[in-house]
C-alpha atoms as a PDB file:
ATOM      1  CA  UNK A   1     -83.186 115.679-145.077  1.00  0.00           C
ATOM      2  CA  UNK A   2     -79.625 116.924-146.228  1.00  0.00           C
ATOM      3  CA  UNK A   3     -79.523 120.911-147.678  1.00  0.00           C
ATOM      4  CA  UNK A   4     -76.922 122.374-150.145  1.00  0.00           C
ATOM      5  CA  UNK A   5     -74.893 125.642-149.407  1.00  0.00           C
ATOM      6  CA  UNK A   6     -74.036 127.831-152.491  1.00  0.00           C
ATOM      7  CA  UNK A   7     -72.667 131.010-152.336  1.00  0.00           C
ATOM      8  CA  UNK A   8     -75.084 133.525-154.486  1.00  0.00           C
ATOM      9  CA  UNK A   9     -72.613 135.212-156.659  1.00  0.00           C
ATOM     10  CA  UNK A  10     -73.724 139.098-158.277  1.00  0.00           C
ATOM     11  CA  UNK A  11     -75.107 138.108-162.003  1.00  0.00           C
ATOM     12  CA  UNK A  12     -77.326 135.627-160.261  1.00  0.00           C
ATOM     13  CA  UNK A  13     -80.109 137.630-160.630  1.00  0.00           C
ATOM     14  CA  UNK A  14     -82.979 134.817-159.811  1.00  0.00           C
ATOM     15  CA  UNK A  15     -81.086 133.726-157.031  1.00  0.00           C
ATOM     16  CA  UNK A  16     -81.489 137.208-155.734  1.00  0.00           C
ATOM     17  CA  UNK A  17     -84.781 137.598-155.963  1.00  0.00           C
ATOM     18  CA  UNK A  18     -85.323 134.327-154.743  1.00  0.00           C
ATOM     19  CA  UNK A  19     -83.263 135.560-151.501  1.00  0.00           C
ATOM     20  CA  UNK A  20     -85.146 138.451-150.669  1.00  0.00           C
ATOM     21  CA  UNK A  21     -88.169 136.691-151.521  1.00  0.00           C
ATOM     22  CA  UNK A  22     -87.378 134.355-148.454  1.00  0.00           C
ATOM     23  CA  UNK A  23     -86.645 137.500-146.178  1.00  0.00           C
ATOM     24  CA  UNK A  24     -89.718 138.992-147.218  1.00  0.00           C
ATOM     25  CA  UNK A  25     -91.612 135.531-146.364  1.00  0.00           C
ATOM     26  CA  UNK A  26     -89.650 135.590-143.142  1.00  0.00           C
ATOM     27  CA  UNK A  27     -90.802 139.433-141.860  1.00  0.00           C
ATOM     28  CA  UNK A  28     -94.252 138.913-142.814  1.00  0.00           C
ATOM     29  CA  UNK A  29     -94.596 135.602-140.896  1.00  0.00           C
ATOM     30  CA  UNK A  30     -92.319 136.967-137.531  1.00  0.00           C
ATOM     31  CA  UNK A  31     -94.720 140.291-138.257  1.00  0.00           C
ATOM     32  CA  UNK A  32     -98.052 137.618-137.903  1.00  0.00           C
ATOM     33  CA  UNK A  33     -96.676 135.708-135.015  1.00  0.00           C
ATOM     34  CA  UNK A  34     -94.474 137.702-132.733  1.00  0.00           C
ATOM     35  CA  UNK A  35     -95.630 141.132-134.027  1.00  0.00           C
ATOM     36  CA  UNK A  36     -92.436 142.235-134.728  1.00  0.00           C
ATOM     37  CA  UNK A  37     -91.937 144.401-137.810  1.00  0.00           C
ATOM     38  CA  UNK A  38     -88.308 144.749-138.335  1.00  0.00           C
ATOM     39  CA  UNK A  39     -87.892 142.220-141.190  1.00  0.00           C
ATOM     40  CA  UNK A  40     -91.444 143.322-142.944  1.00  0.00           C
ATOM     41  CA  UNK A  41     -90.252 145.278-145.941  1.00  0.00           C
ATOM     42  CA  UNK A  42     -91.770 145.085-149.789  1.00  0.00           C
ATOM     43  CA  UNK A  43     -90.085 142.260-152.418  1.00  0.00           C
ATOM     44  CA  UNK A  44     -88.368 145.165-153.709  1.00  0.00           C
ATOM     45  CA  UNK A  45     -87.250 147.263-150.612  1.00  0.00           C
ATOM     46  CA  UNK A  46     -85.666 143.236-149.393  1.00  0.00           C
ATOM     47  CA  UNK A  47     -84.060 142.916-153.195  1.00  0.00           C
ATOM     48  CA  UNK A  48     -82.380 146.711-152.764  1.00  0.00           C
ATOM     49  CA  UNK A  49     -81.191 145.470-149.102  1.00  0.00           C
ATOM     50  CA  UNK A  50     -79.730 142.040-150.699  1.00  0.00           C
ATOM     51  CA  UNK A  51     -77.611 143.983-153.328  1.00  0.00           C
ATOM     52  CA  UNK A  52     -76.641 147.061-151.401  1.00  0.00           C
ATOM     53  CA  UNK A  53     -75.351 144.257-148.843  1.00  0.00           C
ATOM     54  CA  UNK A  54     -73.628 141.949-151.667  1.00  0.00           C
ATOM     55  CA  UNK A  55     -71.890 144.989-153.501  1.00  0.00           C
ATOM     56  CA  UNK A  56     -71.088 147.644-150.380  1.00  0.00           C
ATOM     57  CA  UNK A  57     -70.852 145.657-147.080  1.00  0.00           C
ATOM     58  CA  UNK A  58     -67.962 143.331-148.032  1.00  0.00           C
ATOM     59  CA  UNK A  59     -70.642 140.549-147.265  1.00  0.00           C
ATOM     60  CA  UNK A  60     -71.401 137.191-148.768  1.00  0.00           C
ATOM     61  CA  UNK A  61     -74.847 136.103-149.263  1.00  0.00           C
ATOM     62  CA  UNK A  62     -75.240 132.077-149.222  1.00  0.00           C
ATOM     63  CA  UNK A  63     -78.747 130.238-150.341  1.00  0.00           C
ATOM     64  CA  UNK A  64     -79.197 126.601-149.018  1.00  0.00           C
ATOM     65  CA  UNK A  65     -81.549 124.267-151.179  1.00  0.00           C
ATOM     66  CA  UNK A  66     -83.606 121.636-150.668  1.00  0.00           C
ATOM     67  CA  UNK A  67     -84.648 118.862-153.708  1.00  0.00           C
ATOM     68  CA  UNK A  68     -83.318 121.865-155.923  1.00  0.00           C
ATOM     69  CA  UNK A  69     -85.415 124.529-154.234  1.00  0.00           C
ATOM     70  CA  UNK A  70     -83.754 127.688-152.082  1.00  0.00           C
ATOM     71  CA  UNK A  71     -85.455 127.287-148.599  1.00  0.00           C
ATOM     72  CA  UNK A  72     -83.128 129.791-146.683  1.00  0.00           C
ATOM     73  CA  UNK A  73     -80.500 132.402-146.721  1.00  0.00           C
ATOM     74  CA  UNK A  74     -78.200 133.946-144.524  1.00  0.00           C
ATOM     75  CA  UNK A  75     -75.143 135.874-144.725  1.00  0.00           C
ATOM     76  CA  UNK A  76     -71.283 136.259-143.630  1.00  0.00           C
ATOM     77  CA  UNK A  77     -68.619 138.505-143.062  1.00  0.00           C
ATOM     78  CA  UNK A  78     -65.530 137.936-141.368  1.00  0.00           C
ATOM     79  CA  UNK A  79     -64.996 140.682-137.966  1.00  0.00           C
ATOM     80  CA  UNK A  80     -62.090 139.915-136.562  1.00  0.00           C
ATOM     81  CA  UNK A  81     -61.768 136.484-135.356  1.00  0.00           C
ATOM     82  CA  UNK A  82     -65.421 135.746-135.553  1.00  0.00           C
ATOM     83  CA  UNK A  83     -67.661 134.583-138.550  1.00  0.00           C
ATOM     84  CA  UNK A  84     -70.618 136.886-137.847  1.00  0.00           C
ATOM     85  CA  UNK A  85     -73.895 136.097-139.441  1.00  0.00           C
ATOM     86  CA  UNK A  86     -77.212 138.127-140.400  1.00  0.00           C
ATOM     87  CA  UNK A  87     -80.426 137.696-142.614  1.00  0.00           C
ATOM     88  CA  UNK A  88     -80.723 134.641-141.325  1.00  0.00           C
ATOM     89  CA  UNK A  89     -83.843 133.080-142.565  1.00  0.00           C
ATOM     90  CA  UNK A  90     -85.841 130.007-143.123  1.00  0.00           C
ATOM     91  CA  UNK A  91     -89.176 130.044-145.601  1.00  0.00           C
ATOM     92  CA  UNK A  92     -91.757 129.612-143.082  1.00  0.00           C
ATOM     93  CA  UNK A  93     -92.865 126.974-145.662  1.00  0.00           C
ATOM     94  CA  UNK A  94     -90.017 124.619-144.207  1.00  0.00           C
ATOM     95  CA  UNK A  95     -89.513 126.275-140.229  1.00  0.00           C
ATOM     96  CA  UNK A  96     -88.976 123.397-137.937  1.00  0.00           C
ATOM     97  CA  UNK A  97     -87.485 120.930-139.573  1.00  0.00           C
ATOM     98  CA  UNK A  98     -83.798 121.135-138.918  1.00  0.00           C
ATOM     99  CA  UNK A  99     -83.141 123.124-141.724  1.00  0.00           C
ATOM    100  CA  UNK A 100     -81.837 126.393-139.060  1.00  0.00           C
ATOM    101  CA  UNK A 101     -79.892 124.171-137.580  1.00  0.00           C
ATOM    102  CA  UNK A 102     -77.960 122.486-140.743  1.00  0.00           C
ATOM    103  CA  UNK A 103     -77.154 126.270-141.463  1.00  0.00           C
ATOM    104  CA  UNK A 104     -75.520 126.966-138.136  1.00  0.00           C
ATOM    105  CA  UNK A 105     -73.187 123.634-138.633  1.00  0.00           C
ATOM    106  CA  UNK A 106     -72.750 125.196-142.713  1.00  0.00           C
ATOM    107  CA  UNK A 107     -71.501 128.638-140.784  1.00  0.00           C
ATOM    108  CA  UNK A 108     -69.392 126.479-138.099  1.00  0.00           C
ATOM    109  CA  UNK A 109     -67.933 124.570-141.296  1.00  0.00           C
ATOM    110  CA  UNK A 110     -67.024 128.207-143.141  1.00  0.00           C
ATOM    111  CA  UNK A 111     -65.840 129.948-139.626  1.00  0.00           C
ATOM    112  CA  UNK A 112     -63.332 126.420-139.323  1.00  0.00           C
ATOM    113  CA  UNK A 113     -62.323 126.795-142.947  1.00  0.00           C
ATOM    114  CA  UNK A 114     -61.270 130.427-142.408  1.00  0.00           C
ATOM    115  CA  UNK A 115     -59.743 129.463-138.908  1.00  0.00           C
ATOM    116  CA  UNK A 116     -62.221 131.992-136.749  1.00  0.00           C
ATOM    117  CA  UNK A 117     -62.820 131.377-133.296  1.00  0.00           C
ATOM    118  CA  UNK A 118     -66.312 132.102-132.887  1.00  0.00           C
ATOM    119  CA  UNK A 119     -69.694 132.778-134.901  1.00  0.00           C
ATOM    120  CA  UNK A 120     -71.639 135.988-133.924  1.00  0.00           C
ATOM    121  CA  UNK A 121     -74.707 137.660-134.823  1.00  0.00           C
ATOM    122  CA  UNK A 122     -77.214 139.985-133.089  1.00  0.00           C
ATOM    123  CA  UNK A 123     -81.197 139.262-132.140  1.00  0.00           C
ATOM    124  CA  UNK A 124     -84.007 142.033-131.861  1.00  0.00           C
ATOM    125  CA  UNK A 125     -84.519 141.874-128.143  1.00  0.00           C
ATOM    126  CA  UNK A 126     -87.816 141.094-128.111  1.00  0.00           C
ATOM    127  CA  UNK A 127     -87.565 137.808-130.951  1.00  0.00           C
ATOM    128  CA  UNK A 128     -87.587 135.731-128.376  1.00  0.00           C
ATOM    129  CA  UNK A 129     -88.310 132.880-130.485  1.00  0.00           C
ATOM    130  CA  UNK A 130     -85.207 133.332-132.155  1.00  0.00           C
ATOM    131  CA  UNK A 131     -83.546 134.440-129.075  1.00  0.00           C
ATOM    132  CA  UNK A 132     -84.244 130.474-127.787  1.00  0.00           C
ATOM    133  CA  UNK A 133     -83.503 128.954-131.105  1.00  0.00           C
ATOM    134  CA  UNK A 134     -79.804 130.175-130.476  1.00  0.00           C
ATOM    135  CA  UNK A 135     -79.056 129.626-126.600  1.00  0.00           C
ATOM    136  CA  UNK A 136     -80.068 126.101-127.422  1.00  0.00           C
ATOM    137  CA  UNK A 137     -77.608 125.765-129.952  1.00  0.00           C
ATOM    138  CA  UNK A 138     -74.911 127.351-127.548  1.00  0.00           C
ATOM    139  CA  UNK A 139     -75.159 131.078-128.311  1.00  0.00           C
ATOM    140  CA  UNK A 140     -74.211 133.558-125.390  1.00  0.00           C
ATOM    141  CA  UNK A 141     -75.551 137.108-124.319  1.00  0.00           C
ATOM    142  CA  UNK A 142     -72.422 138.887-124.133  1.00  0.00           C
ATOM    143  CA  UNK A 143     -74.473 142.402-124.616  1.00  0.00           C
ATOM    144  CA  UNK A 144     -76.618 144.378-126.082  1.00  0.00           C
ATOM    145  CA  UNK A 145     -76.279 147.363-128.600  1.00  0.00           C
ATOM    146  CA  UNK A 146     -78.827 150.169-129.058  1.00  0.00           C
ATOM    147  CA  UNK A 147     -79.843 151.461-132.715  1.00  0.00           C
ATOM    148  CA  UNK A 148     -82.124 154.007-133.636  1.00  0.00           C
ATOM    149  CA  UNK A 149     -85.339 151.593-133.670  1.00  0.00           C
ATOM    150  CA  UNK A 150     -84.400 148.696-131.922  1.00  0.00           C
ATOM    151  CA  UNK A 151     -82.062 147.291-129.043  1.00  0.00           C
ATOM    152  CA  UNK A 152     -80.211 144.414-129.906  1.00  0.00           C
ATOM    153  CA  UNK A 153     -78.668 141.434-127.983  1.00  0.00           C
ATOM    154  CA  UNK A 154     -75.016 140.527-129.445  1.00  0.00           C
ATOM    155  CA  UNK A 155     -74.940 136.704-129.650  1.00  0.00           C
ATOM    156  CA  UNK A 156     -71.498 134.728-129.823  1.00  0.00           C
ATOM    157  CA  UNK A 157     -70.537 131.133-129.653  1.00  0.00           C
ATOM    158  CA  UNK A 158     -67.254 129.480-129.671  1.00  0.00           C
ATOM    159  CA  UNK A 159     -66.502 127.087-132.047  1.00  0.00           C
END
């Protein structure tokens, strides 16, 4: 099973919607599983995130497809020598399948392309489920950082 990695551009309205409809998917099913909340927003609440994020935060959104349908999202911004990532998600629809993984090789191909050294993102310390989905694929614990709500564990691997 081979997925396609666009970038979703600002005038690509349904792409949009389709993004934060795949967060929203995402933080109800992590909020059923794990009991962890910090993804569960409304539709529209996700769609105000995805466009505040495309238009202030200097961040691009990507959608990967499957047979013509967008099954995940994630997106990128370039901090220093590192590609970090966030929003990562998968449609529960098509978890476990590879499809996570294809996405990490999609960011290693864009972090090469832009010669960065490392990818980066940051976990809710208690997803542990996605916690193990990136130490297997060679992620680090190199610390944690403390919000408001949540503490986070920063993530990096070398590419």
């Amino acid at each position: 099973m081979s997925t396609t990695c666009i970038r979703i551009l600002p005038y690509s309205f349904s792409d949009l919607i389709k993004t934060a409809k795949i967060i929203t998917a995402c933080g109800n099913d992590m909020y059923k599983k794990y009991g962890l909340s910090h993804w569960k927003n409304s539709l529209f609440k996700n769609l105000l995130i995805v466009y505040y994020t495309l238009f202030f935060k200097h961040t691009k959104i990507w959608g990967v497809y499957l047979n013509g349908f967008m099954v995940a999202t994630f997106q990128t911004r370039i901090s220093g020598q590192s590609l970090y990532f966030c929003k990562f998600a998968v449609n529960p629809d098509h978890s476990g399948h590879g499809i996570g993984g294809q996405c990490i090789n999609t960011m290693i191909k864009i972090a090469k392309n832009n010669n960065l050294m490392t990818l980066s993102c940051e976990v809710l310390r208690e997803n542990l489920h996605a916690l193990s989905f990136y130490q297997k694929r060679g992620f680090k614990n190199i610390g944690e950082r403390t919000t408001l709500k949540y503490t986070e564990y920063a993530l990096v691997k070398q590419i």
